[in-house]
Every structure is written in C-alpha cells, then in structure tokens.
PDB file of N, CA and C in Angstrom:
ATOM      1  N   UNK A   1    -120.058   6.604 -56.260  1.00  0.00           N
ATOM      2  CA  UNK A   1    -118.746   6.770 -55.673  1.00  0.00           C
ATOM      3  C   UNK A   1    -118.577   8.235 -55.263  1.00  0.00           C
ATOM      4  N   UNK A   2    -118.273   8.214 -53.875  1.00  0.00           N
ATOM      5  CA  UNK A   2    -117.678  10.078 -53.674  1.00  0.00           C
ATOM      6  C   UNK A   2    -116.409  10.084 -53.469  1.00  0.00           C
ATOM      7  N   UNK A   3    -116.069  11.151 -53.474  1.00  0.00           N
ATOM      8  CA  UNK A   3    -114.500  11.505 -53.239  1.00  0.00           C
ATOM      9  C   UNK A   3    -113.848  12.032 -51.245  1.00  0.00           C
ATOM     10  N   UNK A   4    -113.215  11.470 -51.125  1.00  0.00           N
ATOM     11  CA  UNK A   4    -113.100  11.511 -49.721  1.00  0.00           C
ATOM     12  C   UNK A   4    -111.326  12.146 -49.720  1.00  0.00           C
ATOM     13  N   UNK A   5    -111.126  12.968 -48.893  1.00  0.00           N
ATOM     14  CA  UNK A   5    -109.792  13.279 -48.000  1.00  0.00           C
ATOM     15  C   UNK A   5    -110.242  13.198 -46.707  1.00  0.00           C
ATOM     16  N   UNK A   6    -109.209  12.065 -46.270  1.00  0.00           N
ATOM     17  CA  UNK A   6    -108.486  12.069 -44.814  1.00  0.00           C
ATOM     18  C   UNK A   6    -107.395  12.433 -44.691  1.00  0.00           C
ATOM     19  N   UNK A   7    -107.160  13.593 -44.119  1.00  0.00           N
ATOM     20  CA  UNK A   7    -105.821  14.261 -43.100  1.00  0.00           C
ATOM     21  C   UNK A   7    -105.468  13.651 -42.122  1.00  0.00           C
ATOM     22  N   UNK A   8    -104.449  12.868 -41.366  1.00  0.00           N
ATOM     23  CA  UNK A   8    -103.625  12.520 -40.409  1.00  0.00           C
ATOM     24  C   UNK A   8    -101.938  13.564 -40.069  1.00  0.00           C
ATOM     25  N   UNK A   9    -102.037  13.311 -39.095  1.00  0.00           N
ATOM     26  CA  UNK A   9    -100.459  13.932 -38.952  1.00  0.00           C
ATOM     27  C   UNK A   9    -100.119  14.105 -37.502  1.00  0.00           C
ATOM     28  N   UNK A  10     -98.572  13.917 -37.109  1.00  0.00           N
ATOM     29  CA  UNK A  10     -98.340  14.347 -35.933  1.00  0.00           C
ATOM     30  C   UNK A  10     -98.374  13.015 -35.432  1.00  0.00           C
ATOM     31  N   UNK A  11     -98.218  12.533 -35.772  1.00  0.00           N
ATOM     32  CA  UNK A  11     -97.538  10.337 -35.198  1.00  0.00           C
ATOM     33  C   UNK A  11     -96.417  10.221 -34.685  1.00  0.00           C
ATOM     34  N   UNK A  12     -95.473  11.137 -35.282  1.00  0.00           N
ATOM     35  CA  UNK A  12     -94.000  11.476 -34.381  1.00  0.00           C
ATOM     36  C   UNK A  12     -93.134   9.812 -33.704  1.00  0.00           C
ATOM     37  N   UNK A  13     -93.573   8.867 -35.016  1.00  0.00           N
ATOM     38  CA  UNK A  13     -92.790   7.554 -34.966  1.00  0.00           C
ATOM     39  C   UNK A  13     -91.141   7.810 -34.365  1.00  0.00           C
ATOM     40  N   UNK A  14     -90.883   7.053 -33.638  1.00  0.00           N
ATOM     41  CA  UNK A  14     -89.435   6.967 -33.250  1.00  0.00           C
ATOM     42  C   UNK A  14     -88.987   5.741 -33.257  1.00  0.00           C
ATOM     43  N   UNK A  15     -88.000   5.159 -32.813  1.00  0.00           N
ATOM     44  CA  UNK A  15     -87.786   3.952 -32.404  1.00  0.00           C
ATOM     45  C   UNK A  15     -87.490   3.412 -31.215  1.00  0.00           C
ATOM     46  N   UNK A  16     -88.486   3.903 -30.954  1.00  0.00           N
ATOM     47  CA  UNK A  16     -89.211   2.606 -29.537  1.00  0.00           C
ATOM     48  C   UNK A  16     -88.285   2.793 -28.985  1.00  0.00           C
ATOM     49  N   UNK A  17     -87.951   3.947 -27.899  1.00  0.00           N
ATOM     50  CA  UNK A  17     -86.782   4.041 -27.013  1.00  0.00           C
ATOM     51  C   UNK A  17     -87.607   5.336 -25.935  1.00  0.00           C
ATOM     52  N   UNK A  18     -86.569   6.103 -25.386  1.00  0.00           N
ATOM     53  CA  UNK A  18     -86.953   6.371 -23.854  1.00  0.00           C
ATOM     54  C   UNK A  18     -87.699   7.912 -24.648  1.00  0.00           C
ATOM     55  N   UNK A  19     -87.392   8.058 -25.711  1.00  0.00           N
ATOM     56  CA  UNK A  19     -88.194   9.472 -26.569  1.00  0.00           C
ATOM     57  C   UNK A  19     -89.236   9.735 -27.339  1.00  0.00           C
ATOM     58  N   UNK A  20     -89.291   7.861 -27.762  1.00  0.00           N
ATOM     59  CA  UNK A  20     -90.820   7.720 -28.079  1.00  0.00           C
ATOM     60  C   UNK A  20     -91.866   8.321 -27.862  1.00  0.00           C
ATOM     61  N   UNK A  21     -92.990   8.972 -29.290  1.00  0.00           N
ATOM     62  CA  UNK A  21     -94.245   9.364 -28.957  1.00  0.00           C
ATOM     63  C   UNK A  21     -95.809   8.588 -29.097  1.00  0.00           C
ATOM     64  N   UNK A  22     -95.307   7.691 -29.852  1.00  0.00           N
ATOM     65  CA  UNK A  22     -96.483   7.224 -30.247  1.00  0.00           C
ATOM     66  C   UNK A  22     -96.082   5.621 -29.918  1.00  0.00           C
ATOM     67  N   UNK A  23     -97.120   5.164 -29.204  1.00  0.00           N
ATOM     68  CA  UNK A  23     -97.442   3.776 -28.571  1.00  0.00           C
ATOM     69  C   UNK A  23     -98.865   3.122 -29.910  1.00  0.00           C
ATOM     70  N   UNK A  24     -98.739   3.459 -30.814  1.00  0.00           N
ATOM     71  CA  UNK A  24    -100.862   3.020 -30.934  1.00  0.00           C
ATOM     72  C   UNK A  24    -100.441   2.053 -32.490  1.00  0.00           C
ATOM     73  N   UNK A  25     -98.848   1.430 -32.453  1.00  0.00           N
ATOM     74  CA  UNK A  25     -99.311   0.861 -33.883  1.00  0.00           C
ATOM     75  C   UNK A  25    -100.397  -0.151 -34.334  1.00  0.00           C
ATOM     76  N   UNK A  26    -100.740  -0.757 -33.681  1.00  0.00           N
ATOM     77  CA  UNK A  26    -102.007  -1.388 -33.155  1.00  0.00           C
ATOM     78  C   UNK A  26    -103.593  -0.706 -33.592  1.00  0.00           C
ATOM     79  N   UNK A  27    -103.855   0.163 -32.892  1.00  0.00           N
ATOM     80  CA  UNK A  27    -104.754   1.326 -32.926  1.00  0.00           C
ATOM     81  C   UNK A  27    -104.875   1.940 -34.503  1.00  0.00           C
ATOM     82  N   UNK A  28    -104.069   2.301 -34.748  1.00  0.00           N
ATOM     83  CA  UNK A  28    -103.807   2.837 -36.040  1.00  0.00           C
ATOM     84  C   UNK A  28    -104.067   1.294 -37.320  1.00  0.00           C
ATOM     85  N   UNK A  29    -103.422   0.485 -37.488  1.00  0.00           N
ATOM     86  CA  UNK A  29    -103.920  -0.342 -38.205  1.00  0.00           C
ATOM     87  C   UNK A  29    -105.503  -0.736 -37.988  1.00  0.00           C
ATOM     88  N   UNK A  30    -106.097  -0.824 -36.976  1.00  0.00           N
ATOM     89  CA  UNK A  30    -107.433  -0.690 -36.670  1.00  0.00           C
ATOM     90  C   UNK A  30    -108.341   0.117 -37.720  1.00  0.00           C
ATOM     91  N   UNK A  31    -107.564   1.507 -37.069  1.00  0.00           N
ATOM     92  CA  UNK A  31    -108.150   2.762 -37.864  1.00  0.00           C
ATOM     93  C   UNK A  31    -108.376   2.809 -39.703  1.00  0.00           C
ATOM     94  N   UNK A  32    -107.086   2.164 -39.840  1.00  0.00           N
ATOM     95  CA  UNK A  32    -106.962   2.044 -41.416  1.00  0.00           C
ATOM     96  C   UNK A  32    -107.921   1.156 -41.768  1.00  0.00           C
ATOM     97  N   UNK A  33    -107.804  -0.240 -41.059  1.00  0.00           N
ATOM     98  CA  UNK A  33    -108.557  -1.180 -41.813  1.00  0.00           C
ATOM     99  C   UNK A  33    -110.250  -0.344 -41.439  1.00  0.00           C
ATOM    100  N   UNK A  34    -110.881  -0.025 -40.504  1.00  0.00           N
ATOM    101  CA  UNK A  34    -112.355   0.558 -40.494  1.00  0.00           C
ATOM    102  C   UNK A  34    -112.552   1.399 -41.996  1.00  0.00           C
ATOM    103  N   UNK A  35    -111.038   2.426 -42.051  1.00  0.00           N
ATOM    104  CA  UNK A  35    -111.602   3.754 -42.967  1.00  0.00           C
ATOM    105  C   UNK A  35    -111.600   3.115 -44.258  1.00  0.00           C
ATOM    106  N   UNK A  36    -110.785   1.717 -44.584  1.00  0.00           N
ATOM    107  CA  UNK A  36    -110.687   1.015 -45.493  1.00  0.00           C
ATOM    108  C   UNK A  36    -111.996   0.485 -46.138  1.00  0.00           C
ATOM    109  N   UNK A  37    -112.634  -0.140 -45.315  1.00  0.00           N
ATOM    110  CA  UNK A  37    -114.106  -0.757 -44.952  1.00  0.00           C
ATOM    111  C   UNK A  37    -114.903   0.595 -45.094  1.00  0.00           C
ATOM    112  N   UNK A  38    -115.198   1.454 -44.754  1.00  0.00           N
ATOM    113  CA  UNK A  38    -116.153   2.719 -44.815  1.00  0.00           C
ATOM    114  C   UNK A  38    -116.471   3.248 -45.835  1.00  0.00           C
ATOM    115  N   UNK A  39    -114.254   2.861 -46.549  1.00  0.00           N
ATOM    116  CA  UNK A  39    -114.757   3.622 -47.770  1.00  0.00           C
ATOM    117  C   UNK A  39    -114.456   3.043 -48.965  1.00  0.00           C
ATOM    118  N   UNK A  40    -114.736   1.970 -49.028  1.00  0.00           N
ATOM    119  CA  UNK A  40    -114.856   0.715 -50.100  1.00  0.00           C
ATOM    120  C   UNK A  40    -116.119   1.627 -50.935  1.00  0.00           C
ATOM    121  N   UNK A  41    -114.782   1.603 -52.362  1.00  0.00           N
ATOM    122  CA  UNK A  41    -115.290   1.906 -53.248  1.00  0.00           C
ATOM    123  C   UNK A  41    -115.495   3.295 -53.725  1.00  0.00           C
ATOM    124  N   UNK A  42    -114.825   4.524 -52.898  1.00  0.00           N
ATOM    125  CA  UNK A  42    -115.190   5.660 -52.993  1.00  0.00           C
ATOM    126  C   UNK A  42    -113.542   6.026 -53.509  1.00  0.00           C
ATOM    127  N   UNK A  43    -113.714   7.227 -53.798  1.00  0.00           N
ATOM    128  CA  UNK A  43    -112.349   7.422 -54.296  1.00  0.00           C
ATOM    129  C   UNK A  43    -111.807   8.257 -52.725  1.00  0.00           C
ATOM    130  N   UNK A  44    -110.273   7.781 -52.646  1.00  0.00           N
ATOM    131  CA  UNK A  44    -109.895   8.377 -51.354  1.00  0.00           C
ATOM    132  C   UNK A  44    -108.772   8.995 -51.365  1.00  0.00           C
ATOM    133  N   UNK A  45    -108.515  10.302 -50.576  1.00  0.00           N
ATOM    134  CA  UNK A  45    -106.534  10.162 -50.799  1.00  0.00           C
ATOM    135  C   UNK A  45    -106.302  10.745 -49.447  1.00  0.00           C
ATOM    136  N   UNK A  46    -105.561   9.851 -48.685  1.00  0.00           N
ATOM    137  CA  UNK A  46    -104.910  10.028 -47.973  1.00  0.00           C
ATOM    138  C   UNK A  46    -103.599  10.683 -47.742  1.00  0.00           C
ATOM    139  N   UNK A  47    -104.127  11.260 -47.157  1.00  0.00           N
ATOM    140  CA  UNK A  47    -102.635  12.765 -46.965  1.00  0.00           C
ATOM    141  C   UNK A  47    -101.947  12.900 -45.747  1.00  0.00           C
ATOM    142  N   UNK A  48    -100.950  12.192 -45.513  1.00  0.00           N
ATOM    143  CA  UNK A  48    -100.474  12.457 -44.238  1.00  0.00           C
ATOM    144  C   UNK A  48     -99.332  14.053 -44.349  1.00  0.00           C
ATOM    145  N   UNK A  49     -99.889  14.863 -43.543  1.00  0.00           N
ATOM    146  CA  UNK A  49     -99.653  16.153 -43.558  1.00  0.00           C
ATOM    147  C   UNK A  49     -97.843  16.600 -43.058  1.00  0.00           C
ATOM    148  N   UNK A  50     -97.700  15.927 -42.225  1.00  0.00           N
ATOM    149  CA  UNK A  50     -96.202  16.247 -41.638  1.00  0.00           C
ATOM    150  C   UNK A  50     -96.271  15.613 -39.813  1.00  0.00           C
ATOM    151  N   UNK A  51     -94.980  15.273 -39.605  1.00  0.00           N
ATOM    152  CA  UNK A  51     -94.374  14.631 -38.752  1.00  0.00           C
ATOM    153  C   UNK A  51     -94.747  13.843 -38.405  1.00  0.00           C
ATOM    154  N   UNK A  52     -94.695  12.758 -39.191  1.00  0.00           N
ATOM    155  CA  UNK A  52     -95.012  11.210 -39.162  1.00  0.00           C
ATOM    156  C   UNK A  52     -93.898  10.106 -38.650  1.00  0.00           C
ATOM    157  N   UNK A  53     -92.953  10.871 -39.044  1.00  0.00           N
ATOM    158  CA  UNK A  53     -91.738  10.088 -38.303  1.00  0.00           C
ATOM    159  C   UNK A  53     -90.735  11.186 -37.484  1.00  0.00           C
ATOM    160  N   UNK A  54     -90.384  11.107 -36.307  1.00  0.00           N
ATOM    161  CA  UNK A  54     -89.516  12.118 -35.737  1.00  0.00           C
ATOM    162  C   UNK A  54     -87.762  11.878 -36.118  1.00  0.00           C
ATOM    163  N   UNK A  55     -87.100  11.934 -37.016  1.00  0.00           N
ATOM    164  CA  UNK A  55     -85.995  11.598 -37.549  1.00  0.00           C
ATOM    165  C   UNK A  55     -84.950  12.494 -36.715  1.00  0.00           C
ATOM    166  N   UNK A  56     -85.085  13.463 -35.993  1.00  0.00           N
ATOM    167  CA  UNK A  56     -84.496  13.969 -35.025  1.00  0.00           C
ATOM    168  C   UNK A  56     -84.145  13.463 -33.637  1.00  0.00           C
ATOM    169  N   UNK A  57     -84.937  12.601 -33.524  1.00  0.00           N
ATOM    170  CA  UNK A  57     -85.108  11.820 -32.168  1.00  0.00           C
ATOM    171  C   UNK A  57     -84.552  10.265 -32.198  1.00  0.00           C
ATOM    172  N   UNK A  58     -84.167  10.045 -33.666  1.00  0.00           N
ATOM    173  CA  UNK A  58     -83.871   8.370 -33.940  1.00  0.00           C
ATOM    174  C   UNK A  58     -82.469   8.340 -34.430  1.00  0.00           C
ATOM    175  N   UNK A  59     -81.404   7.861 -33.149  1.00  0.00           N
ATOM    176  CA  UNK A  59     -80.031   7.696 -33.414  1.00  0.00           C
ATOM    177  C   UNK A  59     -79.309   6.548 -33.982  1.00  0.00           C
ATOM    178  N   UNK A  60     -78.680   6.312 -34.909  1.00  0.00           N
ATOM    179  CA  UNK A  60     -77.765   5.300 -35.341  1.00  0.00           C
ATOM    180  C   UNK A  60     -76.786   5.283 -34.134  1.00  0.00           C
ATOM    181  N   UNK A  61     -76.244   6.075 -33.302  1.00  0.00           N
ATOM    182  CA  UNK A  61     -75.066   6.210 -32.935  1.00  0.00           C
ATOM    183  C   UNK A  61     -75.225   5.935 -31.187  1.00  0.00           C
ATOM    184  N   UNK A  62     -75.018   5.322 -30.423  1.00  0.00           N
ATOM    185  CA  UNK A  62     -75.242   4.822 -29.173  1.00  0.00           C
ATOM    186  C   UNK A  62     -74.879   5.907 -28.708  1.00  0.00           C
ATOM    187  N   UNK A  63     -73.669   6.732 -28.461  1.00  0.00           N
ATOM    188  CA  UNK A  63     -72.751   7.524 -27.395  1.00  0.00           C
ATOM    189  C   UNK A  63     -74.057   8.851 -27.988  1.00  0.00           C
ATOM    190  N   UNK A  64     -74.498   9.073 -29.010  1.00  0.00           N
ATOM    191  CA  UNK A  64     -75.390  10.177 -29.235  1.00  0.00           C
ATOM    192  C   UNK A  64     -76.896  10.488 -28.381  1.00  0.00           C
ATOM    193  N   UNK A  65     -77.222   8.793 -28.141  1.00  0.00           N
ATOM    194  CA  UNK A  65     -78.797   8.412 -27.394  1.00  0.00           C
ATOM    195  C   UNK A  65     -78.141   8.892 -26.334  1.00  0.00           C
ATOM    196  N   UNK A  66     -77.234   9.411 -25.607  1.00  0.00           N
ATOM    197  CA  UNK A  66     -76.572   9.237 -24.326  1.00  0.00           C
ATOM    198  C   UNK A  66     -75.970  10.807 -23.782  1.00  0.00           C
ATOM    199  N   UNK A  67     -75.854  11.286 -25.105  1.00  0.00           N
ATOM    200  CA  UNK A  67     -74.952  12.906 -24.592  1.00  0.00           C
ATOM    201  C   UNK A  67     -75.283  13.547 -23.778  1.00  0.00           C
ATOM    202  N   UNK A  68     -74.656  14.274 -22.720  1.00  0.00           N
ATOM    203  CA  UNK A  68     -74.761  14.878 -21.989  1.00  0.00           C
ATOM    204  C   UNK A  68     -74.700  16.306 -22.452  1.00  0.00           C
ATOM    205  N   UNK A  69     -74.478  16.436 -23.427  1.00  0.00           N
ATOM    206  CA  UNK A  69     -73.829  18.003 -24.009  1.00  0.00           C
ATOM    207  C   UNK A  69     -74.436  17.981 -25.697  1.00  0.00           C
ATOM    208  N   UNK A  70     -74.421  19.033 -26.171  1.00  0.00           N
ATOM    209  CA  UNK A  70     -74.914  19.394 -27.624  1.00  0.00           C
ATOM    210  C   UNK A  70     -73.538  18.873 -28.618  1.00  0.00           C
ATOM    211  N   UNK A  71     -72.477  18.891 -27.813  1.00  0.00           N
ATOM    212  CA  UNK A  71     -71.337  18.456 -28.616  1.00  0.00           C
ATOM    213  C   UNK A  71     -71.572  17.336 -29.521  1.00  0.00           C
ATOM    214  N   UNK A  72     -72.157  16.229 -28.906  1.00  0.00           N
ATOM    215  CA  UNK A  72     -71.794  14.682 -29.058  1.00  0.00           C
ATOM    216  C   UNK A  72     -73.115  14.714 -29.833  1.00  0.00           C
ATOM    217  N   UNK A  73     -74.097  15.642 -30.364  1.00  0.00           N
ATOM    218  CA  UNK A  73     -74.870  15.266 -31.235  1.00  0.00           C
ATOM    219  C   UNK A  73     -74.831  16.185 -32.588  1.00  0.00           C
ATOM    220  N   UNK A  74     -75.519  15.477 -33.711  1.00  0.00           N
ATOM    221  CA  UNK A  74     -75.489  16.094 -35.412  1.00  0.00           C
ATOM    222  C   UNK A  74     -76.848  17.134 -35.020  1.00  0.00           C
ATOM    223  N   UNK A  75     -76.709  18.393 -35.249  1.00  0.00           N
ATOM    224  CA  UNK A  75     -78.280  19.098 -35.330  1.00  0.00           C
ATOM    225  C   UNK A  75     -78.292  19.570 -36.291  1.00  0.00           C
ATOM    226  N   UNK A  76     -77.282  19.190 -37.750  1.00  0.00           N
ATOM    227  CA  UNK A  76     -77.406  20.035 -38.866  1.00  0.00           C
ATOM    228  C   UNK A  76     -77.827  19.320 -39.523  1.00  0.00           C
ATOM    229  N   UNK A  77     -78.063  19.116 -40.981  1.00  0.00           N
ATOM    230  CA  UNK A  77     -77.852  18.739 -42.007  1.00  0.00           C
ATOM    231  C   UNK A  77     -77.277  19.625 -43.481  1.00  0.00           C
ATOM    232  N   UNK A  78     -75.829  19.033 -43.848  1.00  0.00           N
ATOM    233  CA  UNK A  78     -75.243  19.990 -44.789  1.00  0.00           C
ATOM    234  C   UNK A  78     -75.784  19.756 -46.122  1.00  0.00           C
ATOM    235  N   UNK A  79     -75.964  20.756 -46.509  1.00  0.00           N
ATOM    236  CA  UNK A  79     -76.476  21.356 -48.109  1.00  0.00           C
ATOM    237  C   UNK A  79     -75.119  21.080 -49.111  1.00  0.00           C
ATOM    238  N   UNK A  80     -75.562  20.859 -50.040  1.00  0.00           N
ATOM    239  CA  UNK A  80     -74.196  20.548 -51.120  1.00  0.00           C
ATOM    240  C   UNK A  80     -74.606  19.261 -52.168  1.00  0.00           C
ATOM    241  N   UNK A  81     -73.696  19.372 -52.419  1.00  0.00           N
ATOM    242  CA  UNK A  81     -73.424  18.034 -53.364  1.00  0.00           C
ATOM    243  C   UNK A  81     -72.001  16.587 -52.954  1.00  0.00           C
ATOM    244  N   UNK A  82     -71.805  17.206 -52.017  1.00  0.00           N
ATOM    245  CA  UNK A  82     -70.352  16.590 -51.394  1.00  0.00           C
ATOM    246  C   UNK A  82     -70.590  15.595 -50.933  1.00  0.00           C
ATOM    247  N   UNK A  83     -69.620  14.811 -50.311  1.00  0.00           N
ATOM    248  CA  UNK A  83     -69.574  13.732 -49.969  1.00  0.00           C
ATOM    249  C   UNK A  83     -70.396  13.679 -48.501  1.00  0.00           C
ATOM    250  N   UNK A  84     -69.942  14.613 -47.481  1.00  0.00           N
ATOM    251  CA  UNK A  84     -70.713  14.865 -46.181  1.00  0.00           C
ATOM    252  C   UNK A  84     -72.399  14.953 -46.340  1.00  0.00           C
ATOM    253  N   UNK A  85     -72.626  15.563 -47.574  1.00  0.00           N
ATOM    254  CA  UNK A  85     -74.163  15.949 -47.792  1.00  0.00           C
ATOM    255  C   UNK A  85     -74.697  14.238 -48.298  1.00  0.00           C
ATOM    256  N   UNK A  86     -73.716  13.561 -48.725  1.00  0.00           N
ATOM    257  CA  UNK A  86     -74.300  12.187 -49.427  1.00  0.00           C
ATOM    258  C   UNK A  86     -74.120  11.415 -48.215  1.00  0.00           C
ATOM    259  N   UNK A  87     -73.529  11.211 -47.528  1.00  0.00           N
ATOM    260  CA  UNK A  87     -73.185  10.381 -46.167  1.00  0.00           C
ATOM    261  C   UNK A  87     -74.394  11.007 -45.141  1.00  0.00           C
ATOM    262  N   UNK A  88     -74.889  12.218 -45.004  1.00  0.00           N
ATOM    263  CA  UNK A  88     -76.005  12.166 -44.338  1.00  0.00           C
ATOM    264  C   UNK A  88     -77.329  12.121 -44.867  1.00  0.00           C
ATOM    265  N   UNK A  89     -77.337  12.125 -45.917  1.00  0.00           N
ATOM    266  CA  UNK A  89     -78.691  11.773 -46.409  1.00  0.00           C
ATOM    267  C   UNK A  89     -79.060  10.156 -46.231  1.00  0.00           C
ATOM    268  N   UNK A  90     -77.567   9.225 -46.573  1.00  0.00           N
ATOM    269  CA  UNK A  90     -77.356   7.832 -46.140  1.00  0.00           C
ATOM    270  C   UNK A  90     -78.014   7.489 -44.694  1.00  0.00           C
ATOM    271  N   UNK A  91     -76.996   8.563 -43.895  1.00  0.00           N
ATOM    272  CA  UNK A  91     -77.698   7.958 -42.718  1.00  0.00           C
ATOM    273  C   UNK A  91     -78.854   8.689 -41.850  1.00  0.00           C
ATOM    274  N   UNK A  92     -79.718   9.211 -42.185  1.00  0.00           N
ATOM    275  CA  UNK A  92     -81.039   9.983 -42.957  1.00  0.00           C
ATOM    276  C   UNK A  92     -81.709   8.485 -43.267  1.00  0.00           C
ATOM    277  N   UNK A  93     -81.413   7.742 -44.112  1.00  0.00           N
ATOM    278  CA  UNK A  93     -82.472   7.152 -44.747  1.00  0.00           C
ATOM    279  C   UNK A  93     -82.350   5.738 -43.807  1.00  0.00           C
ATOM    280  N   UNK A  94     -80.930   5.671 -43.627  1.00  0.00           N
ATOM    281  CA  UNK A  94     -81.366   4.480 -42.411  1.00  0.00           C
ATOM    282  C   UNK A  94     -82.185   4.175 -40.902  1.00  0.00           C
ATOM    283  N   UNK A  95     -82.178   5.853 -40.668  1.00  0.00           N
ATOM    284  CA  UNK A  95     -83.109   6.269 -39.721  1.00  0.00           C
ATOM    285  C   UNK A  95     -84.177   5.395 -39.781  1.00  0.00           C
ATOM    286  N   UNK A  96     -84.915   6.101 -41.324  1.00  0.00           N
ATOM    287  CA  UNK A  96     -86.065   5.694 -42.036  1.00  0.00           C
ATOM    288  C   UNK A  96     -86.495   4.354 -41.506  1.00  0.00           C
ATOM    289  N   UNK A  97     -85.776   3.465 -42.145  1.00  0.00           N
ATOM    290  CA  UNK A  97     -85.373   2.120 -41.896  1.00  0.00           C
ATOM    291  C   UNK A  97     -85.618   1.490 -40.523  1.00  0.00           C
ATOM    292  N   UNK A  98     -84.442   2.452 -39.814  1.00  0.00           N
ATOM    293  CA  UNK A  98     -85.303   2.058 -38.494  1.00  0.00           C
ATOM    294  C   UNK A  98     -86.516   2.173 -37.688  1.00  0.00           C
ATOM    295  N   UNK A  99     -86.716   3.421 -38.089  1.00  0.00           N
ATOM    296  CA  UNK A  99     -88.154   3.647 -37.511  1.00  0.00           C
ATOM    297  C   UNK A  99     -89.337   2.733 -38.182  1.00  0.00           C
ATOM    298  N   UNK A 100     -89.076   2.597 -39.646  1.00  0.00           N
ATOM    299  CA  UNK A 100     -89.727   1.093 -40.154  1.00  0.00           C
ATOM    300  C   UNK A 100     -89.991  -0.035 -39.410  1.00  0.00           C
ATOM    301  N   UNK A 101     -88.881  -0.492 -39.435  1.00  0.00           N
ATOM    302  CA  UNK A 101     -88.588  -1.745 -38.400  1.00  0.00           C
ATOM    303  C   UNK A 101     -89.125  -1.899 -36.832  1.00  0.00           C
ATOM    304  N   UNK A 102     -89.420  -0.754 -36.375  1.00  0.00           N
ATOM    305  CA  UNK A 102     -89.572  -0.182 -35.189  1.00  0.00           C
ATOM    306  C   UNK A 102     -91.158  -0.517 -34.898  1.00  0.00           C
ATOM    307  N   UNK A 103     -92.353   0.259 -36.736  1.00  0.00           N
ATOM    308  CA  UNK A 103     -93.479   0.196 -36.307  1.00  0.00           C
ATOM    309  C   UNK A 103     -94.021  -0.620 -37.893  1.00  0.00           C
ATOM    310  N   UNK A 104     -93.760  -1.794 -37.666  1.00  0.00           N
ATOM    311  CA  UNK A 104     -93.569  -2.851 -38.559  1.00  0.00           C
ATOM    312  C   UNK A 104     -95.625  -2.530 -38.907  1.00  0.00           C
ATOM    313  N   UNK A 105     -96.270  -2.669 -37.740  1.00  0.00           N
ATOM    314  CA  UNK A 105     -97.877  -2.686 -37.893  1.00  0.00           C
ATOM    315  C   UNK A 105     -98.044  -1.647 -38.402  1.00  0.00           C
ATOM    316  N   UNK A 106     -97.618   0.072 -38.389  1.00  0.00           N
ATOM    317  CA  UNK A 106     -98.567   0.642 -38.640  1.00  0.00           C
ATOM    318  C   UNK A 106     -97.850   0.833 -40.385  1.00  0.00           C
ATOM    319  N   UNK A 107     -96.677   0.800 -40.819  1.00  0.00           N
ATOM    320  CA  UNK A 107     -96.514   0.349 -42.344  1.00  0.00           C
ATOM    321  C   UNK A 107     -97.102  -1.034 -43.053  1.00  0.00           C
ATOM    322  N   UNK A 108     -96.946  -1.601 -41.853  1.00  0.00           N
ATOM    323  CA  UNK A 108     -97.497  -2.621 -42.689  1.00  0.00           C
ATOM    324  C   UNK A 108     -99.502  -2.377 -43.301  1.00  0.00           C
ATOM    325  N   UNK A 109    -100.167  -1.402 -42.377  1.00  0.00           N
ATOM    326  CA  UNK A 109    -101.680  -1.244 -42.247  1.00  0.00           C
ATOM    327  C   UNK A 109    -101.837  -0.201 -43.322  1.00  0.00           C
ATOM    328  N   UNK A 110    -100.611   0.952 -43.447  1.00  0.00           N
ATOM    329  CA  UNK A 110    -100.718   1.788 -44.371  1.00  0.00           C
ATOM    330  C   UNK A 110    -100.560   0.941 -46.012  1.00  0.00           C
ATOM    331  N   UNK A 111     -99.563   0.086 -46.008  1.00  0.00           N
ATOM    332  CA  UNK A 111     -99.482  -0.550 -47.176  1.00  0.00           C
ATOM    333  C   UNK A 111    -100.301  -1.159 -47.733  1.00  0.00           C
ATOM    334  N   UNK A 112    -101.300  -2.110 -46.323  1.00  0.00           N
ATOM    335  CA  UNK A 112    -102.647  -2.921 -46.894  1.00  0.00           C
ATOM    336  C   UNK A 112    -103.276  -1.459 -47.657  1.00  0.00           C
ATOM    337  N   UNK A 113    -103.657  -0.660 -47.178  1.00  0.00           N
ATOM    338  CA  UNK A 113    -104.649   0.415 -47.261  1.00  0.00           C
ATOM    339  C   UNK A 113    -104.557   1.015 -48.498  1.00  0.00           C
ATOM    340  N   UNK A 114    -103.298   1.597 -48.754  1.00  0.00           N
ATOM    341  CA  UNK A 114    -103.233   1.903 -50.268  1.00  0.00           C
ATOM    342  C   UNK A 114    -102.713   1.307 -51.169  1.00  0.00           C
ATOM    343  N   UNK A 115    -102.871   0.063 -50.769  1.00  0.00           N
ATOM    344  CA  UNK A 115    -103.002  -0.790 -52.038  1.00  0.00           C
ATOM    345  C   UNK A 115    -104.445  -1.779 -52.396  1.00  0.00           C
TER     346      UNK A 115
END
C-alpha cells in the first residue's frame, strides 16, 4: 500500500445560471471513479484546496441575479453573534444547498469516492 495526495481546486460550482463556471459534472465523476480504481487499496487523501463552490455568485434572491447597481446586492458578511450574523450564515448554507442540488453528479461521485 502507498500513500497518495491528490490536490484539486478551482471548480467554482454555481448554480447553473448565466455565471456559471464549471460545465464537467460528468467529467469529474469520471475522474473520481478512474482515481478510485488506480488507487484501490492505497491510502489516499484528497484535498480539495479552495474554491470549489463560488457562494458569491449563487443568489437566493431573484431582483439580486438582476441588479443593475451594487445597491441591490449583499457583498458583506457580518461578524458577531447577532441575529443578522445568524440569518446570514442561514442563508450562506442554503446557497450550499443549492449549488448541491445544482451539481447533484459531481457530490454524488465525491461521496461514492470517499466512502
């Protein structure tokens, strides 16, 4: 048995709209299941490095996909313990969610994989 790291990063998942970067959920489950197969039996850890999902680019809010102006969009996120800081982490995680839903294959290929 050897020990293997694979680095990935920079997938920049969205939800499948006009800002989308990545087309390959397809491709990518491919990829997993080969490195899966390659490395049957070796010890592996997969490290996805950063920007795997673009959470900046994925709106809950219709009139926001649409602004014409910096007004009509959130570019912060508030620090605290407050209620505003708990309401955007909420909708923060539904992002998540969507962009899930969005690339159903390539979670679903990561999940076969490390498990």
């Amino acid at each position: 048995m050897k020990k293997v790291a694979i680095f990935m990063s920079d997938f920049h998942l969205g939800q499948k709209d006009m800002l989308e970067e990545f087309f390959a959920d397809e491709e990518f489950a491919e990829l997993v299941a080969r490195l899966s197969q390659a490395h049957q039996g070796d010890k592996v850890d997969l490290v996805l490095v950063g920007d795997i999902m673009d959470l900046w680019t994925t709106s809950l809010d219709p009139q926001e996909q649409h602004a014409e102006t910096l007004e009509g969009i959130q570019l912060y996120f508030p620090a605290g313990d407050d209620q505003e800081t708990k309401d955007a982490r909420e909708a923060e995680e539904k992002k998540i969610r969507k962009i899930a839903a969005a690339h159903k294959p390539f979670f679903e290929a990561l999940g076969r994989y490390l498990s």
